[in-house]
Protein backbone atom coordinates (compact mmCIF):
# COMPACT_ATOMS: atom_id res chain seq x y z
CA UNK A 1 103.73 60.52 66.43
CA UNK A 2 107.65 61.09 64.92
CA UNK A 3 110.02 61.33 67.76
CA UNK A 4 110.84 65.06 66.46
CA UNK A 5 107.10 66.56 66.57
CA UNK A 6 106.93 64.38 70.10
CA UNK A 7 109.73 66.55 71.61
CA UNK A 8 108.40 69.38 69.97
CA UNK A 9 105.57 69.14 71.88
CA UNK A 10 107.06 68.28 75.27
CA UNK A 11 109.55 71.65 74.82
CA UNK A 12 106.50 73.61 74.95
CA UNK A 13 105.39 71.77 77.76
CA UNK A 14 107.86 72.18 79.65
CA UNK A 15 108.99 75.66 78.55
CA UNK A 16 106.26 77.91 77.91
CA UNK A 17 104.04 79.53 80.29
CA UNK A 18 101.21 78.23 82.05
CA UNK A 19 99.13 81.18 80.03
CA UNK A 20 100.56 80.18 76.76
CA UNK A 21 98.72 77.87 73.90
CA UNK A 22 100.04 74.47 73.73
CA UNK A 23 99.99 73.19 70.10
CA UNK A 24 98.74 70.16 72.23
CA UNK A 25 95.78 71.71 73.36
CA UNK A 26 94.60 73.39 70.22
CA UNK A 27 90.85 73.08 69.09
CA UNK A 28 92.45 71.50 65.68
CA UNK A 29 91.29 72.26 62.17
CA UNK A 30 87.79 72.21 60.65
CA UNK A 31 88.70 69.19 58.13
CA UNK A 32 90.39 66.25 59.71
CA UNK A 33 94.35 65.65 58.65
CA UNK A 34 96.88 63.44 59.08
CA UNK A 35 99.53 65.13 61.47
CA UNK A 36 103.34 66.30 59.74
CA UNK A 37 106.23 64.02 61.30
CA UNK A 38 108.18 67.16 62.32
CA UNK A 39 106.46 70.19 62.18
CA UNK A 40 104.14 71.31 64.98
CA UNK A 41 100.56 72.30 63.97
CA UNK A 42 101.33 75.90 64.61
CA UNK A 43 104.65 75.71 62.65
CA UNK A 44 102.53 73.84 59.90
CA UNK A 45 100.08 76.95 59.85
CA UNK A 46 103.08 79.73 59.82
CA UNK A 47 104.58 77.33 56.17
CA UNK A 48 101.43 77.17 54.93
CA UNK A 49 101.03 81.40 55.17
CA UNK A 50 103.99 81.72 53.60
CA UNK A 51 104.09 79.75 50.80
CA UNK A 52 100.48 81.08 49.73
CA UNK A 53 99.90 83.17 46.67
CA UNK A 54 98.55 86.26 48.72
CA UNK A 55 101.07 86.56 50.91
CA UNK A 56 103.28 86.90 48.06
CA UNK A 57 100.69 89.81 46.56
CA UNK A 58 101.18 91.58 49.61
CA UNK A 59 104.81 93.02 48.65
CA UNK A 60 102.76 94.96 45.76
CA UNK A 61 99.96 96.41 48.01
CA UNK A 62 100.18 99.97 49.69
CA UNK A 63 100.51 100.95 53.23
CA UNK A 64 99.71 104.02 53.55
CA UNK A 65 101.36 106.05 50.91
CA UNK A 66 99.87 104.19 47.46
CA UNK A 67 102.37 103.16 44.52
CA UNK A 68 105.14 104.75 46.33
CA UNK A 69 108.67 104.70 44.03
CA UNK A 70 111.09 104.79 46.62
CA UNK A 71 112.69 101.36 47.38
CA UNK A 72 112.50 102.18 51.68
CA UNK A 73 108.94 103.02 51.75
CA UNK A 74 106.58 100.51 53.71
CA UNK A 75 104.36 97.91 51.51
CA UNK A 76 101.59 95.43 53.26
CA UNK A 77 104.18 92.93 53.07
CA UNK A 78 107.07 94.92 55.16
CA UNK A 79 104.65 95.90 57.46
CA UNK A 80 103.52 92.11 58.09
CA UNK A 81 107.09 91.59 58.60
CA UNK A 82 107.29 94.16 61.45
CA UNK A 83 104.54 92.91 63.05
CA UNK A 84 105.78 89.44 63.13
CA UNK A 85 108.98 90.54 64.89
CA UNK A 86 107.56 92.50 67.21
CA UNK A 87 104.95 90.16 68.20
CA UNK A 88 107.88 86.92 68.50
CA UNK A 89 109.60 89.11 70.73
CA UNK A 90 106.72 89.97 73.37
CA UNK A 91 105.81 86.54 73.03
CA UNK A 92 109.05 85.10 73.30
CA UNK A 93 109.82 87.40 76.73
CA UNK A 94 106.39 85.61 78.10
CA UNK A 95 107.33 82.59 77.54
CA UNK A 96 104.07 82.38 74.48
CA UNK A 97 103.94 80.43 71.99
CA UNK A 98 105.95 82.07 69.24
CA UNK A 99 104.95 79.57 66.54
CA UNK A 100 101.27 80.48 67.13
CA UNK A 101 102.10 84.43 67.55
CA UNK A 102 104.12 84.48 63.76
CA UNK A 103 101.55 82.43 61.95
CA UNK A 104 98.80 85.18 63.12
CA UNK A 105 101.08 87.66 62.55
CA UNK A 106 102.12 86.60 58.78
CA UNK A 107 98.23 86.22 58.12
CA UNK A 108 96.49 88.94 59.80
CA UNK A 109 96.51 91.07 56.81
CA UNK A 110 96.19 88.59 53.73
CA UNK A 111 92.65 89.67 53.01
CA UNK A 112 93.88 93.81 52.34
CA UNK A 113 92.62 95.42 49.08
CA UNK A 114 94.68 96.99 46.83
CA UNK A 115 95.74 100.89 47.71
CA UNK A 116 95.47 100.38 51.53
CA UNK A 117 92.10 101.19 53.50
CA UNK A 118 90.98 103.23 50.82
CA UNK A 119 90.36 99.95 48.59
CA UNK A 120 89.16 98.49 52.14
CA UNK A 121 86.43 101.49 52.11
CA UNK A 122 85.64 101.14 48.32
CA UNK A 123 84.48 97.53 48.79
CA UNK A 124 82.74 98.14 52.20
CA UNK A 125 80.82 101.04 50.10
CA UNK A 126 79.49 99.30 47.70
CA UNK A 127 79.60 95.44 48.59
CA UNK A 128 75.84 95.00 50.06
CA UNK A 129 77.17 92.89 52.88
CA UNK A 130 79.99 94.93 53.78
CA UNK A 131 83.69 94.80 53.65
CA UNK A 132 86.37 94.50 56.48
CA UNK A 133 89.56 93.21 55.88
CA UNK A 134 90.04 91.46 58.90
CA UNK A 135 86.99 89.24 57.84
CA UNK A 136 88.63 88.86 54.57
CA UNK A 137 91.83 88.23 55.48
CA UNK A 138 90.03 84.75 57.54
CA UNK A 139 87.78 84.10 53.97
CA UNK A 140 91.36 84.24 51.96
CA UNK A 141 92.74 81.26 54.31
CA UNK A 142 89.48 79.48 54.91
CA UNK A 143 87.92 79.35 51.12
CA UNK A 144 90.01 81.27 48.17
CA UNK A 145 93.65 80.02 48.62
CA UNK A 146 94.86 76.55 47.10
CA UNK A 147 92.75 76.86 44.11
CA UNK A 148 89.17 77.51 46.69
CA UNK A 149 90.32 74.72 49.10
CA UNK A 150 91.70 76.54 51.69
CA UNK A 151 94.32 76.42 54.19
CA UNK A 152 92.70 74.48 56.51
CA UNK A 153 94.43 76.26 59.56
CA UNK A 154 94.12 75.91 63.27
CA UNK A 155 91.22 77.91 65.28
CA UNK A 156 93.73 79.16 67.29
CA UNK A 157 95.26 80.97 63.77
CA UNK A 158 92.21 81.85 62.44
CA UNK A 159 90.71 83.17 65.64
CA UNK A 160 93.60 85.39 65.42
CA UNK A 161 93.62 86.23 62.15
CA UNK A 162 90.13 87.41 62.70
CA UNK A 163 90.12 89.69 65.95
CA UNK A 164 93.42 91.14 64.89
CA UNK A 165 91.63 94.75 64.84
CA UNK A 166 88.00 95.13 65.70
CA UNK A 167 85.45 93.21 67.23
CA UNK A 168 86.00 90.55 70.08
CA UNK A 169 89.49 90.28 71.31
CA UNK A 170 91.13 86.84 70.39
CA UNK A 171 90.76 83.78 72.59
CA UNK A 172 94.78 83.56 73.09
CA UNK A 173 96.97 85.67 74.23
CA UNK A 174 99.50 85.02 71.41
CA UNK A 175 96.92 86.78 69.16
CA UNK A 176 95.91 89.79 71.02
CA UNK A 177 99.69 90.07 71.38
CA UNK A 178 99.51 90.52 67.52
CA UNK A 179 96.48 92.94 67.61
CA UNK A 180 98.83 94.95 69.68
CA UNK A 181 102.11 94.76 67.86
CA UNK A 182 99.74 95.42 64.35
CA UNK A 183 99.19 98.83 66.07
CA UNK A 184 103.02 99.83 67.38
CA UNK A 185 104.36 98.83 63.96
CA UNK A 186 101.89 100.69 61.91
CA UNK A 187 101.67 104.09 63.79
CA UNK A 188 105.56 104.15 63.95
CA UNK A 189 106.59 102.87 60.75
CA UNK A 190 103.83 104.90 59.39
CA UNK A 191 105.78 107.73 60.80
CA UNK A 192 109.02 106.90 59.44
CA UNK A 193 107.05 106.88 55.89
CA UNK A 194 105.48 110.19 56.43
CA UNK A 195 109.35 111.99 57.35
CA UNK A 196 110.57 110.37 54.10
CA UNK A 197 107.91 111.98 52.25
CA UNK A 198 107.96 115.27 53.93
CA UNK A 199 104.66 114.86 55.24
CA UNK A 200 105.76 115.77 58.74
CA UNK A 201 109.34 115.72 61.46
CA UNK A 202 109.72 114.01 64.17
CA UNK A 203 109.45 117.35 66.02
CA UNK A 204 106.11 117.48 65.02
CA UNK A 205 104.98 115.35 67.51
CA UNK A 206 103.93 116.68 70.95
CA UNK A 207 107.06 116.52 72.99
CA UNK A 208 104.43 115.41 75.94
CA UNK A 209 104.51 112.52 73.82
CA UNK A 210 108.02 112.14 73.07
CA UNK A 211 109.01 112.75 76.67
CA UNK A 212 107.05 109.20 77.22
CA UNK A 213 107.37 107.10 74.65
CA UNK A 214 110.57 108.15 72.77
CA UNK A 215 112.45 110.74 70.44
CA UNK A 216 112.90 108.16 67.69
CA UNK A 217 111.11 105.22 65.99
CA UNK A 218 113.28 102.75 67.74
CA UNK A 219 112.66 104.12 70.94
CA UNK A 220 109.15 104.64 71.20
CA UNK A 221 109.00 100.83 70.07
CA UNK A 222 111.23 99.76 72.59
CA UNK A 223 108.87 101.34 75.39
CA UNK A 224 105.71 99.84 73.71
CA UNK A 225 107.30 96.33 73.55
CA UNK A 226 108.99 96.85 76.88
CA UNK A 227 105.61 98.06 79.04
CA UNK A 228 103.59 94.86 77.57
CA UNK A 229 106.23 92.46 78.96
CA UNK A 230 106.37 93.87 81.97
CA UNK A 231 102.78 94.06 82.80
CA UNK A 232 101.56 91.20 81.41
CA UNK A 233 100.18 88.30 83.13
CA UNK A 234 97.73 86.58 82.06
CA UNK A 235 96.04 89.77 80.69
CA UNK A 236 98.08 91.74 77.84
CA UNK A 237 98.59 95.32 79.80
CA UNK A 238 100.53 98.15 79.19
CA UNK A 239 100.84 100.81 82.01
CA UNK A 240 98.60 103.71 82.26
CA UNK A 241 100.44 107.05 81.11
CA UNK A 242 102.09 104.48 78.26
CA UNK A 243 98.69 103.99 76.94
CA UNK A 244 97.63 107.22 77.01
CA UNK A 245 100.69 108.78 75.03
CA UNK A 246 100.32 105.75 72.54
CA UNK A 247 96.27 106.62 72.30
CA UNK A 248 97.64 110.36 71.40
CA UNK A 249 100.09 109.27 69.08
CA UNK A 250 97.02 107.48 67.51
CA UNK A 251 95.51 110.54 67.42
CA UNK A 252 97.96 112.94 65.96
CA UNK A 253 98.79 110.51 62.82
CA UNK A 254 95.26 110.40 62.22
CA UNK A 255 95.00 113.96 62.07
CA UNK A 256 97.99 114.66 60.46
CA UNK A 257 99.05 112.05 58.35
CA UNK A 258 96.52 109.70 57.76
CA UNK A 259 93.68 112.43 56.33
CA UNK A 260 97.03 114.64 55.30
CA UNK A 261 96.11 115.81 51.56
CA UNK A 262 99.53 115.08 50.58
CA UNK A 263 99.39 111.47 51.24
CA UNK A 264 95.82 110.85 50.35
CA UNK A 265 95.99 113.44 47.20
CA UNK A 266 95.38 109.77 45.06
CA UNK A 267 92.79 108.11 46.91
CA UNK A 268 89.75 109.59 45.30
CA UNK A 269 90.74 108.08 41.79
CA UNK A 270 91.90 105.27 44.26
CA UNK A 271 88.57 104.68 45.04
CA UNK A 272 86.67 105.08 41.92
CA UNK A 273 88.91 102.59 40.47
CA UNK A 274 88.06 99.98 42.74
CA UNK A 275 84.67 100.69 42.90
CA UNK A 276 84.25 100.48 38.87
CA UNK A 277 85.40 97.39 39.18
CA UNK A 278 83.09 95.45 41.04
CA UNK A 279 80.75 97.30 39.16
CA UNK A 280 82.17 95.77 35.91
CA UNK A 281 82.52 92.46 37.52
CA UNK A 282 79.45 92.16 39.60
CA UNK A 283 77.54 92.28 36.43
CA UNK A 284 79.54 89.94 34.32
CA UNK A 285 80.89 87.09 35.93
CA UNK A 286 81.48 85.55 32.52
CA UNK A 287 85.01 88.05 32.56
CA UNK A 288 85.75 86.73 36.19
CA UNK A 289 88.85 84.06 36.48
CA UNK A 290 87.79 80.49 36.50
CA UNK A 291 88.27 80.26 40.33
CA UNK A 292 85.52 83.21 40.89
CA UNK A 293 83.37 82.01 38.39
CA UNK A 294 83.04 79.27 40.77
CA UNK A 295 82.38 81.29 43.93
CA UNK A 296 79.78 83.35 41.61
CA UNK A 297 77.93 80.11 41.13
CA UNK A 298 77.59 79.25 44.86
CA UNK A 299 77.64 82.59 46.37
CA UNK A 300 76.81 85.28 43.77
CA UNK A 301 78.05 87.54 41.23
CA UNK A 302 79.01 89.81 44.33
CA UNK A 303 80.89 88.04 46.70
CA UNK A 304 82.73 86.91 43.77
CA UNK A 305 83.71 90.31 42.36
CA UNK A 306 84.82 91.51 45.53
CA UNK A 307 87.18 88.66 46.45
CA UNK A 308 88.89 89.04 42.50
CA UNK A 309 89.25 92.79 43.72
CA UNK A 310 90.50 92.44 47.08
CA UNK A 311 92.99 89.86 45.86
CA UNK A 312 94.09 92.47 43.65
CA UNK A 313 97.54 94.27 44.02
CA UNK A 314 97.93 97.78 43.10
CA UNK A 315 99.66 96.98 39.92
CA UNK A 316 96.98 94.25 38.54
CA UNK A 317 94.02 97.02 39.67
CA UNK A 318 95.62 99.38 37.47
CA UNK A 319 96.04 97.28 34.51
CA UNK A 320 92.79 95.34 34.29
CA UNK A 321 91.60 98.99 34.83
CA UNK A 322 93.23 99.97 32.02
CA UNK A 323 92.22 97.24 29.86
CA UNK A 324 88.68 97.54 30.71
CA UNK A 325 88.26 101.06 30.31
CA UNK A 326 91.27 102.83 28.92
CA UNK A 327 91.34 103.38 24.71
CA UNK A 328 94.24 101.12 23.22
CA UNK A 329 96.56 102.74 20.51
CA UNK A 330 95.58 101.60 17.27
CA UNK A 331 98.60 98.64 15.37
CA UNK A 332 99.31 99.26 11.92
């Protein structure tokens, strides 16, 4: 062990909490490596994320509002962003491991469709085996990226990466402290979004809301981040009425912004896009990439068209859409 990933390793020990994971202790990766001189395996994880190809796609995939032309609107890849920050800074308060909390962060949504949840329904419509992107999002760094090879990350990442949404909570507290922070950067940034596009004002929400957790994006963030440092233990906890007004919030953008026929006026031909794809590909593999031909060899026609889609960014969707489907002009 280098002298610079030794006191790497000792910092944390000596530094973080006693409910924080130690890059010491973690369970380690599924094939065997040889250990960086410098970097932490957590820190190795985070590089790894970020120099992939689908993190990349993400600046070209919607958020909530799909193909949107102005330059301030939210894409996957902004929103992964504001995760990460607010997740470093719970965990940093705690005394987490921050390392561990921004790799999770950075990959929790690498496995999103094109055109936001409605490509995520799409897929889960008409994929026999059903589509989540949280499931995907652990296939993209376990099997698809480096060429099929994989990422080879740390449980501890991948558990993350995994129970970022649904389903059993994550076994550290570094990534339920993402799961979290996913949710207080999407709601409010989601707002922000939908008073841009005149979707809704800030006065629309419930001022027995506001009253609690803010008048303003920054605000109500501050109070989310705020009540989870200072009830958290060894259990992530925010306090009671907090919860509750956050819940509501939850509830109001789903009933006014997220089903809003304004900002989901698209996501019918959205949806038929996506699923005519798989359709196409499902049933001829011989037009899939090299790399899914692969996975169509070992794993079916199916699981193969749906990772090509989900890979997809909005742009690519459209134009291999158009390619397939769309008469060409005809050159004299």
């Amino acid at each position: 062990m280098s002298e610079i990933r030794m006191r790497a390793l000792e910092y944390e020990k000596q530094t973080l909490s006693p409910y924080a994971a130690l890059c010491a202790d973690t369970k380690g990766r599924e094939k065997e490596e040889k250990e960086c001189p410098i970097r932490t395996a957590y820190q190795r994880d985070r590089d790894r994320i970020i120099h992939s190809n689908s993190f990349r796609r993400l600046k070209h995939k919607t958020q909530v509002f799909l193909m949107p032309e102005g330059a301030h609107y939210r894409t996957r890849l902004t929103h992964t962003l504001e995760v990460s920050q607010i997740a470093r800074t719970i965990a940093r308060a705690l005394r987490l491991n921050e390392d561990l909390t921004e790799a999770i962060a950075l990959g929790h949504d690498l496995g999103h469709t094109p055109f936001g949840h409605a490509g995520e329904r799409a897929l889960d419509a008409v994929y026999p085996y059903g589509f989540k992107h949280y499931e995907q999002s652990l296939r993209v760094v376990d099997k698809l990226e480096k060429e099929g090879t994989g990422l080879n990350l740390t449980f501890e990442v991948r558990d993350g990466i995994v129970c970022h949404t649904r389903g059993d909570e994550a076994a550290t507290l570094e990534g339920r402290i993402v799961k979290l922070s996913d949710r207080i950067a999407y709601i409010n940034h989601d707002i922000d979004d939908a008073i841009r596009g005149g979707v809704m004002t800030e006065e629309d929400i419930p001022l027995e809301i506001r009253e609690i957790l803010g008048f303003s994006k920054s605000q109500r963030i501050n109070t989310l981040v705020l009540s989870a440092i200072n009830n958290t233990t060894n259990e992530l906890t925010i306090q009671a009425d907090v919860k509750r007004a956050f819940d509501e919030l939850h509830d109001f953008m789903f009933a006014n912004v997220y089903t809003n026929p304004v900002c989901k006026s698209e996501e019918t031909k959205a949806i038929a896009l996506i699923q005519k794809l798989y359709e196409y590909f499902s049933q001829r593999p011989d037009k899939l990439p090299d790399i899914y031909k692969k996975i169509a060899d070992r794993e079916g026609t199916q699981r193969a068209a749906c990772d090509y889609i989900a890979g997809m960014t909005d742009g690519y969707a459209l134009t291999v859409y158009n390619n397939l489907f769309i008469p060409k002009g005809w050159l004299e």
